[in-house]
PDB file of N, CA and C in Angstrom:
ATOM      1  N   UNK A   1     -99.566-171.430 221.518  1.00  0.00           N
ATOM      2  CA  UNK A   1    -100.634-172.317 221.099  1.00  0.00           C
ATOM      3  C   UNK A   1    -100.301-173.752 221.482  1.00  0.00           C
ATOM      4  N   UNK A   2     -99.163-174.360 220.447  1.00  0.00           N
ATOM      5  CA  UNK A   2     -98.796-175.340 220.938  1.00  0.00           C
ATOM      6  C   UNK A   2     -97.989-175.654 221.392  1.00  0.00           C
ATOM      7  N   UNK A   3     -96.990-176.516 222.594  1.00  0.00           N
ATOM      8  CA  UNK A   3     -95.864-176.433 222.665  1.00  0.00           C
ATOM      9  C   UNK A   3     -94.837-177.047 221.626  1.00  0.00           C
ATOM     10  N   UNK A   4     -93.956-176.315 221.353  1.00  0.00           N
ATOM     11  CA  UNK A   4     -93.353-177.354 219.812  1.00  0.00           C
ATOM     12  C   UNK A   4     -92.238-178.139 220.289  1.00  0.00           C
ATOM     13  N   UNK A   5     -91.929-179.267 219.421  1.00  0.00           N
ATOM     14  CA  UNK A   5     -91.390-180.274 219.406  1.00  0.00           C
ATOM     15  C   UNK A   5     -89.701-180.065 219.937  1.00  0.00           C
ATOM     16  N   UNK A   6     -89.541-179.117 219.315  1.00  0.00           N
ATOM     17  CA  UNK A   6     -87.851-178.765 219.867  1.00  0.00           C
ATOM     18  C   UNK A   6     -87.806-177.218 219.999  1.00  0.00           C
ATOM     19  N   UNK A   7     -86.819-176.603 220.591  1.00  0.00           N
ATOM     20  CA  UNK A   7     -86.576-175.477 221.319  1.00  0.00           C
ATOM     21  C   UNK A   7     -86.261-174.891 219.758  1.00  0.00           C
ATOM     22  N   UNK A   8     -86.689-173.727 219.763  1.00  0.00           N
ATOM     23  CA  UNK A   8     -86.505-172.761 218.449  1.00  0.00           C
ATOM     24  C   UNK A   8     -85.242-172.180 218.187  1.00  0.00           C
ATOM     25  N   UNK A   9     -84.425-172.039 219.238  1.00  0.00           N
ATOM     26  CA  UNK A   9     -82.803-172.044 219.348  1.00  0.00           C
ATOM     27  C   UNK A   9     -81.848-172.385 219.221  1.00  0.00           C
ATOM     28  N   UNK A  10     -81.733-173.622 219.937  1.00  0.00           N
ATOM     29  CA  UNK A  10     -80.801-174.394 220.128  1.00  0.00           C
ATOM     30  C   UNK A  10     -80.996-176.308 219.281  1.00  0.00           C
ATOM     31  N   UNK A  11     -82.421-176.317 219.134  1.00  0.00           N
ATOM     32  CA  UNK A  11     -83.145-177.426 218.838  1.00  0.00           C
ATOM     33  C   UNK A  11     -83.222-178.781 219.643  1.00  0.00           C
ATOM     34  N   UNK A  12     -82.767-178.377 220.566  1.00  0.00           N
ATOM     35  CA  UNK A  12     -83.196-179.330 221.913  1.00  0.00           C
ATOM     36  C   UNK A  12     -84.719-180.354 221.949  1.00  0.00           C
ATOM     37  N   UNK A  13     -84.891-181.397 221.851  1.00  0.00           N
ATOM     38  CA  UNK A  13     -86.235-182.019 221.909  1.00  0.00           C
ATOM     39  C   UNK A  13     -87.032-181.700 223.324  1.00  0.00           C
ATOM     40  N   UNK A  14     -87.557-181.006 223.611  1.00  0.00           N
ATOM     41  CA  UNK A  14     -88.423-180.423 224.536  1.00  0.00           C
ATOM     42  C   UNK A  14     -89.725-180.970 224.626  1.00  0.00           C
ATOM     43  N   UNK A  15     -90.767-181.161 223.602  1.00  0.00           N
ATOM     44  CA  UNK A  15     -91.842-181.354 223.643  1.00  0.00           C
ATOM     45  C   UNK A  15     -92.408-181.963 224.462  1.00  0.00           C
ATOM     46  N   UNK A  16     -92.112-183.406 224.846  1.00  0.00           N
ATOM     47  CA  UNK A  16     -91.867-184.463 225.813  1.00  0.00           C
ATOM     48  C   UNK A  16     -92.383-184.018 227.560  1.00  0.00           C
ATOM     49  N   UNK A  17     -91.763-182.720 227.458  1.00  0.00           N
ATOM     50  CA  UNK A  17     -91.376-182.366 229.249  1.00  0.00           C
ATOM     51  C   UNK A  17     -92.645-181.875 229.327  1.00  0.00           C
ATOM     52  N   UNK A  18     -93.439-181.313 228.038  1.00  0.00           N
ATOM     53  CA  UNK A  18     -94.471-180.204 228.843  1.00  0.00           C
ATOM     54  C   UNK A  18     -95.556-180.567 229.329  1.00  0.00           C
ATOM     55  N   UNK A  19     -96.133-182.239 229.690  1.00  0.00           N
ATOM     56  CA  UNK A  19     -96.930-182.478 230.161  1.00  0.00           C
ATOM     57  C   UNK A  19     -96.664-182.994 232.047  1.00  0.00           C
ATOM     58  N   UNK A  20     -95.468-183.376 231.987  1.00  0.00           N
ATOM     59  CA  UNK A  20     -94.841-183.605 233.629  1.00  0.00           C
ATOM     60  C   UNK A  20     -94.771-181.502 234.182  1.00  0.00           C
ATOM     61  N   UNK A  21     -94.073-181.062 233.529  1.00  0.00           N
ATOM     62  CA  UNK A  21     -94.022-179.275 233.918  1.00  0.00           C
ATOM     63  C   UNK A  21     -95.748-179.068 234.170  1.00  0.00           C
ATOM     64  N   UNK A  22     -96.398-178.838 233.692  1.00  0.00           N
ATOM     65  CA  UNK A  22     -97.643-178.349 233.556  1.00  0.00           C
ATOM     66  C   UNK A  22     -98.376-179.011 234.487  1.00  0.00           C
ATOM     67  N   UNK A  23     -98.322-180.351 235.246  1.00  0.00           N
ATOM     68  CA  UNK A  23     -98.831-181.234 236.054  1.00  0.00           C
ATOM     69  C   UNK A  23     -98.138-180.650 237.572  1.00  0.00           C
ATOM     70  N   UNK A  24     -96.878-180.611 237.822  1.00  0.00           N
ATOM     71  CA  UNK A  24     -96.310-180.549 238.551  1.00  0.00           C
ATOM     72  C   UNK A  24     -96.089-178.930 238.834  1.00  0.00           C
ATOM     73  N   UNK A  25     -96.485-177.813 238.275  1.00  0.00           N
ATOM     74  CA  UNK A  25     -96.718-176.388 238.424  1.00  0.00           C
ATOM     75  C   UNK A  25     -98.129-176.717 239.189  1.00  0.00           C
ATOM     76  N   UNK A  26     -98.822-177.257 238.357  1.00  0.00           N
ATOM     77  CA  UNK A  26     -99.965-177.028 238.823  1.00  0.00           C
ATOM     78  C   UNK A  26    -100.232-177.432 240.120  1.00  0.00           C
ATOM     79  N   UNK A  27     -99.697-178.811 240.642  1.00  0.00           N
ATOM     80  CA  UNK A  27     -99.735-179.071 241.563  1.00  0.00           C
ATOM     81  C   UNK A  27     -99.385-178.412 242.975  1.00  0.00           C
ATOM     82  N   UNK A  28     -98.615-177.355 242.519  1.00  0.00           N
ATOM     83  CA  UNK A  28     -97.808-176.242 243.360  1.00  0.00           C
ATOM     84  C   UNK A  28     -96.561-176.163 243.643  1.00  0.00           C
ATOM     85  N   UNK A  29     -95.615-176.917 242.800  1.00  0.00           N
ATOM     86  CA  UNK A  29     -94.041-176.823 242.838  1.00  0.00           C
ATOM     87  C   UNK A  29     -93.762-175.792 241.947  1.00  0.00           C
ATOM     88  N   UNK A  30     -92.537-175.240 242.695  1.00  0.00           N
ATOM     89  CA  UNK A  30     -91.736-173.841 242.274  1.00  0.00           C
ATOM     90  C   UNK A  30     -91.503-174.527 241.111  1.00  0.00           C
ATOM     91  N   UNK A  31     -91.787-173.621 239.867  1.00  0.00           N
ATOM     92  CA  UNK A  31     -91.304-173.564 238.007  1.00  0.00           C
ATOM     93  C   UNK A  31     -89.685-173.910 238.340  1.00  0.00           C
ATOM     94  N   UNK A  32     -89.142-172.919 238.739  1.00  0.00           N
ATOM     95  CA  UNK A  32     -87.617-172.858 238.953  1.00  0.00           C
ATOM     96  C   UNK A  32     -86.902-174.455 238.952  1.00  0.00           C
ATOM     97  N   UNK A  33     -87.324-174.852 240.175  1.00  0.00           N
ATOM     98  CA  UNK A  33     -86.900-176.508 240.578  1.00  0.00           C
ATOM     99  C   UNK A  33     -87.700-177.224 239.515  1.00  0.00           C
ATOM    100  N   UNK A  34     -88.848-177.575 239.005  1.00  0.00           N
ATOM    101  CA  UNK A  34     -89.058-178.319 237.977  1.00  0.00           C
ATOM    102  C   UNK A  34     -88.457-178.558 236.723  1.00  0.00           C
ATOM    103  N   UNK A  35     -88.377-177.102 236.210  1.00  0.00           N
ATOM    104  CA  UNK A  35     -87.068-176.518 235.219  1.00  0.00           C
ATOM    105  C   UNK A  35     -86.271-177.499 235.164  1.00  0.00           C
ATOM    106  N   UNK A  36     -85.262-176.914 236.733  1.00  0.00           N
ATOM    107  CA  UNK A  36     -84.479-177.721 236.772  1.00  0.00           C
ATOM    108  C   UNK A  36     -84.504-179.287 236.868  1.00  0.00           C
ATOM    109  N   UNK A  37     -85.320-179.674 237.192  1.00  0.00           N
ATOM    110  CA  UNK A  37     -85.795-181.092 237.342  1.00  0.00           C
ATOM    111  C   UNK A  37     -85.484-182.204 236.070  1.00  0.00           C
ATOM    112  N   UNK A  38     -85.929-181.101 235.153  1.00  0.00           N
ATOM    113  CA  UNK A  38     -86.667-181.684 233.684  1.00  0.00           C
ATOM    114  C   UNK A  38     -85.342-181.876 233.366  1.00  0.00           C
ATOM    115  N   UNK A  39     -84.227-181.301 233.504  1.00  0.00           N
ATOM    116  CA  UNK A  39     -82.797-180.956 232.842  1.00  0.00           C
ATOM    117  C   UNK A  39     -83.100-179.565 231.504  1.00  0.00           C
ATOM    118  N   UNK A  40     -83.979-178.687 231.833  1.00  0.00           N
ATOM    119  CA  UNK A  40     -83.972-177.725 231.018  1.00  0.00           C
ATOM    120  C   UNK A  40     -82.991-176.562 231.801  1.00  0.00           C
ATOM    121  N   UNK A  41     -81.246-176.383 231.283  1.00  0.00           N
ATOM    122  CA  UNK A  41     -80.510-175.583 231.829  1.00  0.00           C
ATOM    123  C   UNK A  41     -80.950-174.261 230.866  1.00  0.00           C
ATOM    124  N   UNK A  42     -80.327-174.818 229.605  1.00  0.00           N
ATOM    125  CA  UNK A  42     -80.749-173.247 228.773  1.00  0.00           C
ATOM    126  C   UNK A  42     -81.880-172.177 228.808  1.00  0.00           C
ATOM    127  N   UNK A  43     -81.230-171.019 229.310  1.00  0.00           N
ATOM    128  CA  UNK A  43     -82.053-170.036 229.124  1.00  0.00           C
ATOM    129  C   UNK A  43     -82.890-170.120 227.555  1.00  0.00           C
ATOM    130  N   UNK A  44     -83.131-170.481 226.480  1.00  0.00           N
ATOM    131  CA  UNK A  44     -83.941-170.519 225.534  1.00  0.00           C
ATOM    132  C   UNK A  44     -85.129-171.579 225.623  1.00  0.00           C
ATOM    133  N   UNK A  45     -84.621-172.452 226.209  1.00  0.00           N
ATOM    134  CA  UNK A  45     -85.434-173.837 226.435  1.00  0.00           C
ATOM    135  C   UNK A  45     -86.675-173.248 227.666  1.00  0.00           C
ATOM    136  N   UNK A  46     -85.618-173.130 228.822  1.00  0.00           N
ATOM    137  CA  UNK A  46     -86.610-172.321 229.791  1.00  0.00           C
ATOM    138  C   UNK A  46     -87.439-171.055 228.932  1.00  0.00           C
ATOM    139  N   UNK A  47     -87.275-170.369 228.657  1.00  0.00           N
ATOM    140  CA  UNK A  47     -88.236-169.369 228.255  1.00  0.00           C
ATOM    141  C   UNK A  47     -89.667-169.644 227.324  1.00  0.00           C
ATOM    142  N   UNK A  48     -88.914-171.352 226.427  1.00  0.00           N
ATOM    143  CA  UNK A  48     -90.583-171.140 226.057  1.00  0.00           C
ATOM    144  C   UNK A  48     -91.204-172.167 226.873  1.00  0.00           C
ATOM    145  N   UNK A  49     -90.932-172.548 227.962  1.00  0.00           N
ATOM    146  CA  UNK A  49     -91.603-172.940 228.890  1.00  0.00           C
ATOM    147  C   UNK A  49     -92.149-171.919 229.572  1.00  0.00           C
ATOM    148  N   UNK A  50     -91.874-170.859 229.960  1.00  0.00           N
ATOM    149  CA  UNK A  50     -92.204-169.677 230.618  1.00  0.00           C
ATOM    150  C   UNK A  50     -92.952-169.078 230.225  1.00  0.00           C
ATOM    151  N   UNK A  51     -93.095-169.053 228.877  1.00  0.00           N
ATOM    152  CA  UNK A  51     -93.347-167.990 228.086  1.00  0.00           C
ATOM    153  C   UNK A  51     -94.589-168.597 227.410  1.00  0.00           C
ATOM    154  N   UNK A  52     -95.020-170.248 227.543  1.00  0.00           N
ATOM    155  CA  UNK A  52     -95.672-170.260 226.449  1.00  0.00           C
ATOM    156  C   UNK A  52     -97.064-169.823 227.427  1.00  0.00           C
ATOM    157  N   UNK A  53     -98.651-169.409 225.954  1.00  0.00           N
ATOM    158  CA  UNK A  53     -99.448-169.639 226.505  1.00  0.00           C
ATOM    159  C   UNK A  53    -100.399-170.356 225.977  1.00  0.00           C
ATOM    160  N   UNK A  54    -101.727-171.648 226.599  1.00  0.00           N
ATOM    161  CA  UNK A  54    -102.066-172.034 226.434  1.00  0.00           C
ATOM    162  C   UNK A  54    -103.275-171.542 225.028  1.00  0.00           C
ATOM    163  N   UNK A  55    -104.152-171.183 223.756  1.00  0.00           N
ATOM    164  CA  UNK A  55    -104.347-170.307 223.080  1.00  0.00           C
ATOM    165  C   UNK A  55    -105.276-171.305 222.700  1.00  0.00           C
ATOM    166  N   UNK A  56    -105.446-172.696 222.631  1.00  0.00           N
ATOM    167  CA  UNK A  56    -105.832-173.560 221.368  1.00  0.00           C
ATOM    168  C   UNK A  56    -107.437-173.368 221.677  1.00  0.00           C
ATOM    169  N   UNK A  57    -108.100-173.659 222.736  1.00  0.00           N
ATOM    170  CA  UNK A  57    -109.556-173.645 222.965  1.00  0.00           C
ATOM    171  C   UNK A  57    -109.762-172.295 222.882  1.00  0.00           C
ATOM    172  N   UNK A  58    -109.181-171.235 222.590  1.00  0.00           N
ATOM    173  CA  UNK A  58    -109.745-170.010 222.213  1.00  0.00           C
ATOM    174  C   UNK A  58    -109.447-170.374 220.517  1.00  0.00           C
ATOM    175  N   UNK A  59    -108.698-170.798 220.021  1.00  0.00           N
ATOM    176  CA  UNK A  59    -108.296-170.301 218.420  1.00  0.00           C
ATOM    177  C   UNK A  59    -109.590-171.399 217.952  1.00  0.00           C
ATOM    178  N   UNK A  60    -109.615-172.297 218.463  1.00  0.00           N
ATOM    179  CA  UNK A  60    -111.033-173.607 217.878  1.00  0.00           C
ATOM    180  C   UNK A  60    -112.570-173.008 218.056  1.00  0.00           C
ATOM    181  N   UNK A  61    -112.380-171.676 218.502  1.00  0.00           N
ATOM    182  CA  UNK A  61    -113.845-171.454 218.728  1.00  0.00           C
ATOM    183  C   UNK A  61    -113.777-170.808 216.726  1.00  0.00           C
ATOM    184  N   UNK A  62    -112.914-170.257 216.230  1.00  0.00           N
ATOM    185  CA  UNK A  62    -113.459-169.880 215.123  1.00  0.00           C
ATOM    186  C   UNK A  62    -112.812-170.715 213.693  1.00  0.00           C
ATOM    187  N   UNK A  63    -113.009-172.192 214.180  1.00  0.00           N
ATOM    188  CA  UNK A  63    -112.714-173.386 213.037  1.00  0.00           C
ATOM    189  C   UNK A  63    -113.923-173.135 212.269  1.00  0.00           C
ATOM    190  N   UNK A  64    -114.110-173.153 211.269  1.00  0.00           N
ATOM    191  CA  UNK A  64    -115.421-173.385 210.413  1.00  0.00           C
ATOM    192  C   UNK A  64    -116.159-174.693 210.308  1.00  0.00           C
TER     193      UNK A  64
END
């Protein structure tokens, strides 16, 4: 849904990166090298970058 503020693992401040990642995927650079770019080494950090998915304009269709 959202990306959260720090890594659920390790507690790394993450939040920060996911608007340069998401710009720069999109743009068409390999995830891998951005990853690395960002300084996200940990496999936990990377994964909820990987892993997350965007959810919020589907979950707001049933706000009251």
């Amino acid at each position: 849904m959202i990306i959260p503020v720090r890594c659920y693992s390790c507690g790394k401040p993450i939040g920060h990166l996911w608007e340069e990642f998401e710009r720069r995927v999109k743009a068409g650079e390999d995830r891998k090298k951005v990853l690395d770019d960002l300084g996200l080494e940990r496999q936990c950090c990377r994964a909820i970058f990987l892993g997350h998915v965007e959810l919020i304009d589907e979950i707001a269709k049933f706000k009251r």
